[in-house]
N, C-alpha and C. Protein backbone atom coordinates (compact mmCIF):
# COMPACT_ATOMS: atom_id res chain seq x y z
N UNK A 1 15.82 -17.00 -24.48
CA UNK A 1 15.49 -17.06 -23.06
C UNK A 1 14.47 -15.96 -22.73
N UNK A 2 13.30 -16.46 -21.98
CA UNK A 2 12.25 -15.30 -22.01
C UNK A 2 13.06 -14.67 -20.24
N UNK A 3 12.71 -13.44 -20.96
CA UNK A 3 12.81 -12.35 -19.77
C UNK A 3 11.50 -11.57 -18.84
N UNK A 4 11.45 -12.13 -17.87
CA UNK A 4 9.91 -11.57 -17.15
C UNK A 4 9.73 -9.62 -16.97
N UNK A 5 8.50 -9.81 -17.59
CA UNK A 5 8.06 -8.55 -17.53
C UNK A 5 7.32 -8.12 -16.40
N UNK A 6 7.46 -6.79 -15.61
CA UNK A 6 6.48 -6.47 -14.41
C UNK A 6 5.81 -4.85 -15.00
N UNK A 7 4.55 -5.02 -15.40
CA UNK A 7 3.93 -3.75 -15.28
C UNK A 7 3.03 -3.40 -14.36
N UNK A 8 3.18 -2.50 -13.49
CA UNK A 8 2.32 -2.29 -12.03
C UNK A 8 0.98 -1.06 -12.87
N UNK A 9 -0.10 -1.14 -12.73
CA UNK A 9 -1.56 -0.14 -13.22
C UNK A 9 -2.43 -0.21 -11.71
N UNK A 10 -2.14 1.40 -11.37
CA UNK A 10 -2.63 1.79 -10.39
C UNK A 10 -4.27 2.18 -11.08
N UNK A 11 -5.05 1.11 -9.61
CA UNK A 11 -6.36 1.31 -10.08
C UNK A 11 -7.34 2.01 -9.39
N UNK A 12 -8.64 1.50 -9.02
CA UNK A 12 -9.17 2.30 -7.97
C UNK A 12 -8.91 2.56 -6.89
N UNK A 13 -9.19 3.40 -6.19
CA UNK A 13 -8.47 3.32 -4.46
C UNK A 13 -7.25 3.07 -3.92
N UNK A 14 -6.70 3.61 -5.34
CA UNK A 14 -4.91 3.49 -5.35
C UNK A 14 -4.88 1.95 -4.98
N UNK A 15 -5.36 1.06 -5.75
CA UNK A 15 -4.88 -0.12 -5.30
C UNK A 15 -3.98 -0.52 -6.56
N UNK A 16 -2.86 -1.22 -6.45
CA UNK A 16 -1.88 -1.90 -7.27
C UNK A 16 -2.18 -3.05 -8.08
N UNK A 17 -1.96 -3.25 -9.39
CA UNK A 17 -2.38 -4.45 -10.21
C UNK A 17 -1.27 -4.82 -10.34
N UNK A 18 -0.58 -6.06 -10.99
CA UNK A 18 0.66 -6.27 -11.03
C UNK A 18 0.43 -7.08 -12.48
N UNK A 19 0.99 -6.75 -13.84
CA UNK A 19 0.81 -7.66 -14.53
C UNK A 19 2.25 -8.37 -14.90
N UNK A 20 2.31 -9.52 -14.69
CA UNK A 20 3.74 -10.52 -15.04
C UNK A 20 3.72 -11.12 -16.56
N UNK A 21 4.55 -10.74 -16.95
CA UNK A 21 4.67 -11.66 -18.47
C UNK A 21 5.72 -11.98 -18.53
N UNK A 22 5.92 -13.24 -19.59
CA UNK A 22 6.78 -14.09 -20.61
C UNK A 22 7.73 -13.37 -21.38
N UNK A 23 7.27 -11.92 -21.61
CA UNK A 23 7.99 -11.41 -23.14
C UNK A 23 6.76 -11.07 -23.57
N UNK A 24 6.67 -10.67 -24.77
CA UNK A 24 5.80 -9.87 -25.53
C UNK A 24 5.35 -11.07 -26.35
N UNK A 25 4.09 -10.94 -26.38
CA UNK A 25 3.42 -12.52 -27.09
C UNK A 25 3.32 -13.62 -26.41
N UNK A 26 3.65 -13.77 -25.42
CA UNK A 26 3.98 -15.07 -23.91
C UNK A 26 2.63 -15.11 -22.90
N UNK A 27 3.09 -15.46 -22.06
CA UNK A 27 2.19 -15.96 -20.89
C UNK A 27 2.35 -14.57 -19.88
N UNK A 28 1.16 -14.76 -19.35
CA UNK A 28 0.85 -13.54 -18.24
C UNK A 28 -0.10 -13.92 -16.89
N UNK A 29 0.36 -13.29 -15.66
CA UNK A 29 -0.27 -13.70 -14.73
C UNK A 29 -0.54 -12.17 -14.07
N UNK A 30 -1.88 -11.87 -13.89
CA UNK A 30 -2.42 -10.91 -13.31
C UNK A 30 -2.99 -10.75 -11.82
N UNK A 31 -1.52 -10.02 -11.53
CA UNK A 31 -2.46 -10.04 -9.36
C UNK A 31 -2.90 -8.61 -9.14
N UNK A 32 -3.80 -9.16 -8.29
CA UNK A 32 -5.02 -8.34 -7.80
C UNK A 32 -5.72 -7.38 -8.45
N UNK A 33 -6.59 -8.25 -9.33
CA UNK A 33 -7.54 -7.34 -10.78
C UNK A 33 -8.28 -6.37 -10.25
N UNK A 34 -7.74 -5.23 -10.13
CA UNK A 34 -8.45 -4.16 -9.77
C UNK A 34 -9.47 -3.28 -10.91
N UNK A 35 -10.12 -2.30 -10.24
CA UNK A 35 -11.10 -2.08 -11.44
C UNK A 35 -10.35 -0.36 -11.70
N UNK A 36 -10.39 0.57 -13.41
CA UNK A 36 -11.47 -0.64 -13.54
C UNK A 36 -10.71 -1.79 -15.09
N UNK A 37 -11.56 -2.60 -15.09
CA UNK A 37 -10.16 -3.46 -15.55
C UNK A 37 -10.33 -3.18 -16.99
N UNK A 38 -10.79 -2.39 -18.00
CA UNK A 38 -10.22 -1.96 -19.09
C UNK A 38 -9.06 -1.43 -19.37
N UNK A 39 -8.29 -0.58 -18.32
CA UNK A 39 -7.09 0.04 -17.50
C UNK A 39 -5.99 -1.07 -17.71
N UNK A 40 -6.55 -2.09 -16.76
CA UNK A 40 -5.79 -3.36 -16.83
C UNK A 40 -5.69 -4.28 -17.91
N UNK A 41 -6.74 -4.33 -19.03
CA UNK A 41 -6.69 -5.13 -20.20
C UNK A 41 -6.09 -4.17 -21.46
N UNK A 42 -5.60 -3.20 -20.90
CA UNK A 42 -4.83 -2.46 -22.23
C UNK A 42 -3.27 -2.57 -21.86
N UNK A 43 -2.86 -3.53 -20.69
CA UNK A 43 -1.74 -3.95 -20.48
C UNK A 43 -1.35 -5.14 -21.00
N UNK A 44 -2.38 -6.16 -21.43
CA UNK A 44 -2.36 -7.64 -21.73
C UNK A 44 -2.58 -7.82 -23.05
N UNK A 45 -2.55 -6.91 -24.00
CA UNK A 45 -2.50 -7.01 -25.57
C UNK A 45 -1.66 -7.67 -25.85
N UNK A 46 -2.12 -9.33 -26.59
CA UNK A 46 -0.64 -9.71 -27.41
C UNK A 46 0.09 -10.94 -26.61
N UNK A 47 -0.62 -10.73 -24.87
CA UNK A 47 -0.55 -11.85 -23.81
C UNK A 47 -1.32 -12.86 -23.96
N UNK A 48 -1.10 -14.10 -23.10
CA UNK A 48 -1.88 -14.57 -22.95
C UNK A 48 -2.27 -15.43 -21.40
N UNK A 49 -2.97 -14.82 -20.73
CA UNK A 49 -3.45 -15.08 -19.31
C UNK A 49 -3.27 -15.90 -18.81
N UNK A 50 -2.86 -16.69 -18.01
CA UNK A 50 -3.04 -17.46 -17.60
C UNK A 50 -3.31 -18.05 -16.26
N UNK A 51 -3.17 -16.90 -15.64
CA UNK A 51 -3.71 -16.64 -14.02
C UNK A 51 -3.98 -15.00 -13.57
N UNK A 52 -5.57 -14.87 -12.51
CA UNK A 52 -5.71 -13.96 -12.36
C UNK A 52 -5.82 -13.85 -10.79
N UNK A 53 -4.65 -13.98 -9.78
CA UNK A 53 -4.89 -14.21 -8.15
C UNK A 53 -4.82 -12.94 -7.68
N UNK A 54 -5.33 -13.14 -6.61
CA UNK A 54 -5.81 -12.40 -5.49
C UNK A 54 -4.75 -12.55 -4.82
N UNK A 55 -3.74 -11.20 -3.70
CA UNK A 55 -3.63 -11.22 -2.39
C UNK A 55 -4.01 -11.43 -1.60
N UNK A 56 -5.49 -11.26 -1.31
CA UNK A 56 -6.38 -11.33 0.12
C UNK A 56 -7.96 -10.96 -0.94
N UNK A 57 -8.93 -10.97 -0.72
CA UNK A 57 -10.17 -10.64 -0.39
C UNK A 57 -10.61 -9.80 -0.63
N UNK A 58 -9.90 -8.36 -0.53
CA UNK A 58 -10.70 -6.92 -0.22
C UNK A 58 -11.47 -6.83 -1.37
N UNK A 59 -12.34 -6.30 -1.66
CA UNK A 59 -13.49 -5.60 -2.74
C UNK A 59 -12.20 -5.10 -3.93
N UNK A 60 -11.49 -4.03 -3.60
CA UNK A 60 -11.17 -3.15 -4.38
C UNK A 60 -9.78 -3.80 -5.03
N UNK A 61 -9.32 -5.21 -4.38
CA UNK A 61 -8.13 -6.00 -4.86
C UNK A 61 -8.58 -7.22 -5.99
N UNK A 62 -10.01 -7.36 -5.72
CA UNK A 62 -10.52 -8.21 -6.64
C UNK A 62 -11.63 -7.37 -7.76
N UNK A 63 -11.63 -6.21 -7.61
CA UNK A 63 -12.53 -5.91 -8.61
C UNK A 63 -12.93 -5.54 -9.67
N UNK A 64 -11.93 -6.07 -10.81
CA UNK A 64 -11.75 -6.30 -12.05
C UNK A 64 -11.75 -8.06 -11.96
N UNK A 65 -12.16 -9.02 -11.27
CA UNK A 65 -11.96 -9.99 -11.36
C UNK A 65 -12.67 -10.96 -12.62
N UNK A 66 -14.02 -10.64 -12.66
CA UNK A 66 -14.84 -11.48 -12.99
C UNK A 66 -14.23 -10.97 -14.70
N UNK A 67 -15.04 -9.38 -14.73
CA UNK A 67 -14.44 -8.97 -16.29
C UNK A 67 -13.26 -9.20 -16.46
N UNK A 68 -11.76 -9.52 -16.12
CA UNK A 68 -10.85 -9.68 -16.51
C UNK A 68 -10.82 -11.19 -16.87
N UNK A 69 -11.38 -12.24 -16.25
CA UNK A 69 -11.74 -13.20 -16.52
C UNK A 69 -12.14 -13.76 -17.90
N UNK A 70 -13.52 -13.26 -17.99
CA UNK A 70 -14.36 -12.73 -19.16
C UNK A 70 -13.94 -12.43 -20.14
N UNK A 71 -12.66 -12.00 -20.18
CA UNK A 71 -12.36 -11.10 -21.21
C UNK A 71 -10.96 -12.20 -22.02
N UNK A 72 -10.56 -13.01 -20.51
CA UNK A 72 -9.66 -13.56 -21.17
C UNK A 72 -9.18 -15.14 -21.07
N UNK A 73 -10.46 -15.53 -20.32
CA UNK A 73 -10.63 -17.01 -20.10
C UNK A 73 -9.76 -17.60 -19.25
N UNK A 74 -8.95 -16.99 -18.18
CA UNK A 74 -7.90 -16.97 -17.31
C UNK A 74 -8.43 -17.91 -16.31
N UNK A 75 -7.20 -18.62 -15.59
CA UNK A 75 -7.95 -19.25 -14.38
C UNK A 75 -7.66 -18.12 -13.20
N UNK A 76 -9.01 -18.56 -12.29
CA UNK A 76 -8.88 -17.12 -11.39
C UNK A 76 -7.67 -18.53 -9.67
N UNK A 77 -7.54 -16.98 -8.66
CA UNK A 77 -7.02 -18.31 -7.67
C UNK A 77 -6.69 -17.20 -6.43
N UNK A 78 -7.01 -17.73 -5.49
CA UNK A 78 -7.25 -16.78 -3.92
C UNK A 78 -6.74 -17.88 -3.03
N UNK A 79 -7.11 -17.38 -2.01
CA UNK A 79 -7.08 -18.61 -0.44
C UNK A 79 -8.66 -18.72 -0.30
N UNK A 80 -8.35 -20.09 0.47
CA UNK A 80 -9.98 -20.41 0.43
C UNK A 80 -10.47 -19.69 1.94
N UNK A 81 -9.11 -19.41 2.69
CA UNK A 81 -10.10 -18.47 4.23
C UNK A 81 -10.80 -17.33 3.59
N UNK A 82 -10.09 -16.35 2.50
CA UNK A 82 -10.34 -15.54 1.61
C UNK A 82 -11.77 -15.79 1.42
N UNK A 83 -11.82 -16.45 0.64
CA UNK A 83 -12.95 -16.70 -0.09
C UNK A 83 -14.42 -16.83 0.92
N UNK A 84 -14.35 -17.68 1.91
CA UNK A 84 -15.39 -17.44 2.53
C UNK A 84 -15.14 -16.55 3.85
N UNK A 85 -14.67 -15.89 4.12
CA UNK A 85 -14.29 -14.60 4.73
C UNK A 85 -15.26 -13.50 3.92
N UNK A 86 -15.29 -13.46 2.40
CA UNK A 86 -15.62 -12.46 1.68
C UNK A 86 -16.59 -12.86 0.63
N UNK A 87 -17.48 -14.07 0.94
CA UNK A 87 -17.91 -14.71 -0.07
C UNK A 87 -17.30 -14.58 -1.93
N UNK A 88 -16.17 -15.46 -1.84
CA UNK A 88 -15.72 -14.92 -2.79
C UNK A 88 -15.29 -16.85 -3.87
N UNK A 89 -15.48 -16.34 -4.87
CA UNK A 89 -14.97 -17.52 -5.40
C UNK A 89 -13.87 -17.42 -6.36
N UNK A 90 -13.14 -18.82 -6.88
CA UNK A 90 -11.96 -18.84 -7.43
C UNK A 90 -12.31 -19.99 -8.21
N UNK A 91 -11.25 -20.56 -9.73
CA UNK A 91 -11.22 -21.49 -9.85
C UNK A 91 -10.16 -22.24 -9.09
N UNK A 92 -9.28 -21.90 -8.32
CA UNK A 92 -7.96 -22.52 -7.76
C UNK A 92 -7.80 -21.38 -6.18
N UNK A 93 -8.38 -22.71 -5.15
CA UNK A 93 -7.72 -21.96 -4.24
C UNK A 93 -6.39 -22.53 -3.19
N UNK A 94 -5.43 -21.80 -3.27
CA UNK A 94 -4.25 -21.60 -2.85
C UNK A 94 -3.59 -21.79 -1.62
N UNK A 95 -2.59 -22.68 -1.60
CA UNK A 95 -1.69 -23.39 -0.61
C UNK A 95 0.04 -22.96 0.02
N UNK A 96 0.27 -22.62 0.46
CA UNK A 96 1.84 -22.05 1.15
C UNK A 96 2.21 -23.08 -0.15
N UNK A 97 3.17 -22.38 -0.62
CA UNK A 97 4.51 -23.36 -1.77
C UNK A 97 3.55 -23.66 -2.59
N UNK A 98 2.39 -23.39 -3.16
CA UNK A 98 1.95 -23.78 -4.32
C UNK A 98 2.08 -22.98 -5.72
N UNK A 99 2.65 -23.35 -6.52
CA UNK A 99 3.07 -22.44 -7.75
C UNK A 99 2.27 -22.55 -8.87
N UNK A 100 2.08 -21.41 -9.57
CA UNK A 100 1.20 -21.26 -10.47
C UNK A 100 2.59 -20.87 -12.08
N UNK A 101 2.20 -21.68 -12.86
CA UNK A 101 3.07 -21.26 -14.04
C UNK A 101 2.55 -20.59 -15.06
N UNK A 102 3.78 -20.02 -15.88
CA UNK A 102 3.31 -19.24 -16.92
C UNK A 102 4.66 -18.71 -17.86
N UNK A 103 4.34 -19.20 -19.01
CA UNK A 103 5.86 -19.58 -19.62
C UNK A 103 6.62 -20.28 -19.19
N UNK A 104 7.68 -19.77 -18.91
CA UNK A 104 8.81 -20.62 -18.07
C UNK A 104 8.99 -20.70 -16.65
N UNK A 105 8.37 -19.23 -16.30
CA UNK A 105 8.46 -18.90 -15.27
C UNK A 105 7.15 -19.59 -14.07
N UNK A 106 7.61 -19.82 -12.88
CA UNK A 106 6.72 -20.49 -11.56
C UNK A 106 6.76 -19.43 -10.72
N UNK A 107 5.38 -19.31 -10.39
CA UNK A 107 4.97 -17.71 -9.34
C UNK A 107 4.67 -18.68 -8.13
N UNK A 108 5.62 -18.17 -7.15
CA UNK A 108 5.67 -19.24 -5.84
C UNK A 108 4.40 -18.62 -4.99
N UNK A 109 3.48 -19.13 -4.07
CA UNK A 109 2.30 -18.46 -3.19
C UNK A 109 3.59 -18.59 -1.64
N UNK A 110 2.81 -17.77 -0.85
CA UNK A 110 3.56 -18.08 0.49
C UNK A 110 2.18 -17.07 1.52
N UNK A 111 2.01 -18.19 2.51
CA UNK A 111 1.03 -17.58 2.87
C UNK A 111 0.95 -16.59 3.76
N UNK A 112 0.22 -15.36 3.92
CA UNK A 112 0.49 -14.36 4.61
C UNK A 112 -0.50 -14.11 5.79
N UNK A 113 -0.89 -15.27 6.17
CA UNK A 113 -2.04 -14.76 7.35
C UNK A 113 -1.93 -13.26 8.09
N UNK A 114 -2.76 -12.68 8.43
CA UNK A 114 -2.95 -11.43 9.26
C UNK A 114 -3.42 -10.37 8.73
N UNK A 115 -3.14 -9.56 7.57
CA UNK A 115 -4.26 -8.93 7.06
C UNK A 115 -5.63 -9.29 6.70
N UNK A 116 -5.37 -10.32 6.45
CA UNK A 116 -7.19 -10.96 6.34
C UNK A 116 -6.44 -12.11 6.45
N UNK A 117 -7.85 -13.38 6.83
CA UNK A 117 -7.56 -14.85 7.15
C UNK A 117 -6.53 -15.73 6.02
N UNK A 118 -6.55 -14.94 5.42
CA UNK A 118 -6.35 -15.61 3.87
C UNK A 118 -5.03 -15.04 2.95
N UNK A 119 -4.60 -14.06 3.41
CA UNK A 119 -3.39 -12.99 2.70
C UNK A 119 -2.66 -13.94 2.38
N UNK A 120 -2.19 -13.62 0.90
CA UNK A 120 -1.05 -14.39 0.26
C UNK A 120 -0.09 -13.47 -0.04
N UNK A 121 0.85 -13.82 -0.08
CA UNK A 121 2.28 -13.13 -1.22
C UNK A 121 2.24 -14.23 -2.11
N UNK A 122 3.23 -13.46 -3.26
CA UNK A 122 3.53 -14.08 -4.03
C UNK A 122 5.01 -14.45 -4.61
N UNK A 123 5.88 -15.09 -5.03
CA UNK A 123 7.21 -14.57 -5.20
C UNK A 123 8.00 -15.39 -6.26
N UNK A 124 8.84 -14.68 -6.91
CA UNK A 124 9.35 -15.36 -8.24
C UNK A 124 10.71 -14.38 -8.49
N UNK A 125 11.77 -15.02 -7.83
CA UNK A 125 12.88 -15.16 -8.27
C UNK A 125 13.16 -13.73 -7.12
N UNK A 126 13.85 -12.79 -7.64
CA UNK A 126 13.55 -11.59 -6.35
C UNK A 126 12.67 -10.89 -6.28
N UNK A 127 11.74 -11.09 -6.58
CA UNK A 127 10.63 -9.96 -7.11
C UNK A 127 9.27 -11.08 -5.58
N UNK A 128 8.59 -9.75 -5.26
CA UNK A 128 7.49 -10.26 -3.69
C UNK A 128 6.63 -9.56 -3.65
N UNK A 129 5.45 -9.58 -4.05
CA UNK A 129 4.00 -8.91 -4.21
C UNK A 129 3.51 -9.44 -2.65
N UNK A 130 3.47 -8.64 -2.41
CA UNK A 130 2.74 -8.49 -0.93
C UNK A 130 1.34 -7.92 -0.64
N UNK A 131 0.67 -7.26 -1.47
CA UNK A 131 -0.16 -7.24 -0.92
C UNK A 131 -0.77 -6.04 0.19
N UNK A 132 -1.41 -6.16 1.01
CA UNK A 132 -1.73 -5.15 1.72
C UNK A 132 -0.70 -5.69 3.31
N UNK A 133 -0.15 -7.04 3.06
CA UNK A 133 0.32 -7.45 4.16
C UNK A 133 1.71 -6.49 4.21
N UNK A 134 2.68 -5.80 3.82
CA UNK A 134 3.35 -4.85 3.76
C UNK A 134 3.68 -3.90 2.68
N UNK A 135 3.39 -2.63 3.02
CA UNK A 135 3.65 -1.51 2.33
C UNK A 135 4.51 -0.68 2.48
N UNK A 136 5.20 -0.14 1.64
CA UNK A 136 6.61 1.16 1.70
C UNK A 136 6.27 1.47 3.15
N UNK A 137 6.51 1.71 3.88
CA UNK A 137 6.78 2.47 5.61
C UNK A 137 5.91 2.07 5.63
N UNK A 138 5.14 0.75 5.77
CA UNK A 138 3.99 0.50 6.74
C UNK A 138 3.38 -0.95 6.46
N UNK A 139 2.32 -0.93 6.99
CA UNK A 139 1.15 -2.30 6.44
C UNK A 139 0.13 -1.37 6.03
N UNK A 140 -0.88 -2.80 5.80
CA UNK A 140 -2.24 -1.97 4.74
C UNK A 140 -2.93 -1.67 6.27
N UNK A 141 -4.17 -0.87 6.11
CA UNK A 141 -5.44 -0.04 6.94
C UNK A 141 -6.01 -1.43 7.42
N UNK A 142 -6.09 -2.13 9.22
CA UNK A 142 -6.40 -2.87 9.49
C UNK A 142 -8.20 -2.56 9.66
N UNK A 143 -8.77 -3.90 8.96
CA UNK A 143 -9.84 -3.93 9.51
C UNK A 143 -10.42 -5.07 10.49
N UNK A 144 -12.09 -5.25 10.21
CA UNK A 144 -12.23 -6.42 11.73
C UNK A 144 -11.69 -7.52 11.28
N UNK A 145 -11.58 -7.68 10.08
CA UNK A 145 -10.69 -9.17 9.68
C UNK A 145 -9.51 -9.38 9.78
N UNK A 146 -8.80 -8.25 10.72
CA UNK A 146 -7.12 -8.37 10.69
C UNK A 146 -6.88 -8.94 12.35
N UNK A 147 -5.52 -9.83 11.93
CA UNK A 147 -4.96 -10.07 12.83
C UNK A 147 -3.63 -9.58 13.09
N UNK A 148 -3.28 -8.66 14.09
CA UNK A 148 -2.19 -8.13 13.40
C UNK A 148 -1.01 -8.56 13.84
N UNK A 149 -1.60 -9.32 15.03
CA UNK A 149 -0.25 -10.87 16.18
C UNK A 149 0.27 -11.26 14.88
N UNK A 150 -0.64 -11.82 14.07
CA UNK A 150 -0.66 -13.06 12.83
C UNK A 150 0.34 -12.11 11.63
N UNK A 151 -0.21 -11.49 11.52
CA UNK A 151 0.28 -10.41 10.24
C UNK A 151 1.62 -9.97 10.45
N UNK A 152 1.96 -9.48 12.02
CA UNK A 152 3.40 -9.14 12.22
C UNK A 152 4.15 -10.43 12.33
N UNK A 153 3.62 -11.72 13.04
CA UNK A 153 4.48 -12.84 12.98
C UNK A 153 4.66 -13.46 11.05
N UNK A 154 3.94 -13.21 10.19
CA UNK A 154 3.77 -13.25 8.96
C UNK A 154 5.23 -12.70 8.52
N UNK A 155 5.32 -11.24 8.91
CA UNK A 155 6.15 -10.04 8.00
C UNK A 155 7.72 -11.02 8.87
N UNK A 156 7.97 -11.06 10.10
CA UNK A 156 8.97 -11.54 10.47
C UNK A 156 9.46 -12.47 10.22
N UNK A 157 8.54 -13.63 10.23
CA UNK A 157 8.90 -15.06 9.54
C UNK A 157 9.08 -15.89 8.40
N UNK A 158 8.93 -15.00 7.46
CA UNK A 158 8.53 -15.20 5.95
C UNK A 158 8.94 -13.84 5.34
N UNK A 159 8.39 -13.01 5.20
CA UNK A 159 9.54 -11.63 4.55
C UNK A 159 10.80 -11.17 5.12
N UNK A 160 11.14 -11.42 6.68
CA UNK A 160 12.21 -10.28 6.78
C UNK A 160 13.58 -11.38 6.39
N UNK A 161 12.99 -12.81 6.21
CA UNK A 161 14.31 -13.58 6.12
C UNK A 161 14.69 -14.12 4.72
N UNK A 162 13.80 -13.21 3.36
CA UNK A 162 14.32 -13.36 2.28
C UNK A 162 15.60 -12.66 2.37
N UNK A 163 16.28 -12.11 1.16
CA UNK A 163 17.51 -11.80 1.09
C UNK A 163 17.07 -10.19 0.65
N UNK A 164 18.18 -9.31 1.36
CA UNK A 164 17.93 -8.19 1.20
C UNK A 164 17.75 -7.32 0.41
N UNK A 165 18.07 -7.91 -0.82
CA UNK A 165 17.51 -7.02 -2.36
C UNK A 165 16.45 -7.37 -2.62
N UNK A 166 15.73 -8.19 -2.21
CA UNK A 166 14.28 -8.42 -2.78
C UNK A 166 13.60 -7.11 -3.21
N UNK A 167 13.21 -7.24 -4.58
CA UNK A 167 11.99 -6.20 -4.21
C UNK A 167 10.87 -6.64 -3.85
N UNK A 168 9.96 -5.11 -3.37
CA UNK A 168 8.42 -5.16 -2.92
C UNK A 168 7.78 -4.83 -3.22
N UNK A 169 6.84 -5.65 -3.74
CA UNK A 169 5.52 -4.77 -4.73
C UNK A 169 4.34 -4.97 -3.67
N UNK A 170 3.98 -3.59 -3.20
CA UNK A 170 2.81 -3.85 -2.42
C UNK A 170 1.64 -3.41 -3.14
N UNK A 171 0.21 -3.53 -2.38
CA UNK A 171 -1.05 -3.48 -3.07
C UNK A 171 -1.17 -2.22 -2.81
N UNK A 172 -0.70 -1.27 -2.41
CA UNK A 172 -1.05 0.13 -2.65
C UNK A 172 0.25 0.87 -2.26
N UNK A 173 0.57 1.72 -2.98
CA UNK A 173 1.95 3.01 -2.83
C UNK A 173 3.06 2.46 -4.01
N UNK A 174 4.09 2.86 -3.37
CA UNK A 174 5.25 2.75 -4.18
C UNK A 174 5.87 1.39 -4.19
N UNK A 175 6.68 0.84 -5.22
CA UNK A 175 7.45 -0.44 -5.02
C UNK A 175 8.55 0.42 -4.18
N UNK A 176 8.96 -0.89 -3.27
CA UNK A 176 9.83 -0.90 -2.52
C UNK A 176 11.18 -2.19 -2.62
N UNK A 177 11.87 -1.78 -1.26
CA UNK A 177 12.68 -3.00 -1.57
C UNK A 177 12.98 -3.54 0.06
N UNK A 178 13.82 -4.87 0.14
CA UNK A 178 13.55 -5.21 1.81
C UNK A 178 14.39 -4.78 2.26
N UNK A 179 15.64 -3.72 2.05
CA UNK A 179 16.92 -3.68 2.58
C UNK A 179 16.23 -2.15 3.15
N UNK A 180 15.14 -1.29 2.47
CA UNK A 180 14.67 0.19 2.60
C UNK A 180 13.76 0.15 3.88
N UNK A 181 12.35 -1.61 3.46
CA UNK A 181 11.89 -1.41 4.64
C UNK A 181 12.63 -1.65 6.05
N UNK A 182 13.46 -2.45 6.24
CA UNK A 182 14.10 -2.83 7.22
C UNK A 182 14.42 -1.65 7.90
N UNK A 183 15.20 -1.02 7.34
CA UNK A 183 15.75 0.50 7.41
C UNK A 183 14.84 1.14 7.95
N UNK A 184 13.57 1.28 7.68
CA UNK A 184 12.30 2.87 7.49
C UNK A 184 10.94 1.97 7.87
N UNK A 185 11.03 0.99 7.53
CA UNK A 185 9.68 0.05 8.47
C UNK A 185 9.22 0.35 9.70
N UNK A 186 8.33 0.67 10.28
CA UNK A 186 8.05 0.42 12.05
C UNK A 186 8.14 -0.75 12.21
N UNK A 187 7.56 -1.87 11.54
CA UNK A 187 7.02 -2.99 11.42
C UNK A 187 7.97 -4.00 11.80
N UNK A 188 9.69 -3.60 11.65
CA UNK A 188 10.81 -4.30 11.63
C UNK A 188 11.49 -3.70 12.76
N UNK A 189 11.18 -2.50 13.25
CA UNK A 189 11.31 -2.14 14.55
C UNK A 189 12.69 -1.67 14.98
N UNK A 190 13.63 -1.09 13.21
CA UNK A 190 14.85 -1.11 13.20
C UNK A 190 16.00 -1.44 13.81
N UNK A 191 15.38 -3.31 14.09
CA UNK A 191 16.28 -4.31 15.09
C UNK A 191 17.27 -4.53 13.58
N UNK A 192 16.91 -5.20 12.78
CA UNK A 192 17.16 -6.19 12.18
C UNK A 192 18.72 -5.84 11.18
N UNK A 193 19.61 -6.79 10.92
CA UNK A 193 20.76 -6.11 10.01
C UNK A 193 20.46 -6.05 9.27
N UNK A 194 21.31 -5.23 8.13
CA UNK A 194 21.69 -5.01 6.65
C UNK A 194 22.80 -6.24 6.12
C-alpha cells in the first residue's frame, strides 16, 4: 500500500513548494514551482512527475514552472481566470472537483476565488494546500487582483467546514492546522466551534 509523501522546499520570497509522492520511486505532483527550481528538483530524484499546478498566478508561485517542466516532462495545470489574469499558460486548466492523479492517490482542486480570480486549493485525504488564500494567522498580502468579499466568503464556505484536523499547507509560513486557525485566525473571527 503506497503511503503519500509531503515534502514542503521553501523557495524564493519565502514562498512554499509542496512536493506529493507515491513512495519512493512512484508518482509525484508538484504545487506551486517556485524558483529556484534546482532546490525543488533535488526533491524529485527517483519520482516521477506527473503534475506541476499552480495555486493562483503570482510570479513567485509559478516560477520554477517552465524549468521544472523541462526537466521533467510533467503536465503543468492552473485556473484559466489565472492564466489570463497573469498571462499565463498551462497544459490543464482547472475546475472545482476536478482531480488530478498520481499513483493511487487523487489530488482533489476546490476553487478558491478571492486572492486572485483564479485561487485554487488543493486537497487529498486531510492534507489542504491553500495557497496564499489562507495562511498560519492570516491570508496572503492583498493585491489589485484581490477580492477579499470573495476570498473571505471562499475561507468560510469551503475551508472552515472541512473537519477540524485538517492540515494546512499554505504558500508562505508555517504548516498549520484548521482546529489552530479557527482558534488564532482573524479571518474566522473566533465565532466558530472546536
Amino acid at each position: 500500500m503506497a503511503r503519500l509523501g509531503i515534502v514542503k522546499v521553501r523557495g524564493e520570497h519565502d514562498v512554499n513548494t509542496y512536493v506529493l509522492s507515491s513512495g519512493p520511486g512512484g508518482e509525484a505532483v508538484v504545487i506551486d514551482p517556485s524558483a529556484p527550481p534546482e532546490k525543488v528538483l533535488a526533491q524529485l530524484k527517483g519520482l516521477t512527475v506527473r503534475w506541476i499546478v499552480a495555486t493562483h498566478g503570482h510570479p513567485g508561485h509559478l516560477a520554477g514552472k517552465d524549468a521544472l517542466k523541462a526537466a521533467t516532462g510533467a503536465q503543468t495545470a492552473m485556473h484559466m481566470a489565472d492564466a489570463k489574469t497573469f498571462l499565463r499558460s498551462a497544459d490543464r486548466y482547472l475546475l472545482d472537483g476536478d482531480e488530478l492523479e498520481f499513483g493511487p492517490f487523487r489530488l482533489m482542486t476546490l476553487v478558491m476565488a478571492g486572492h486572485t480570480p483564479g485561487s485554487l486549493a488543493f486537497q487529498i485525504g486531510n492534507h489542504l494546500f491553500t495557497g496564499d488564500t489562507l495562511l498560519a494567522g492570516g491570508i496572503g498580502k492583498q493585491g489589485p487582483d484581490t477580492d477579499l468579499r470573495r476570498q473571505l466568503i471562499s475561507i468560510g464556505s469551503r475551508i472552515s467546514t472541512l473537519p477540524p484536523q485538517t492540515a494546512i499547507y499554505p504558500g508562505h509560513g508555517p504548516v498549520t492546522n484548521l482546529v489552530a486557525e479557527i482558534r488564532q485566525n482573524p479571518v474566522f473571527g473566533n465565532t466558530q466551534p472546536v
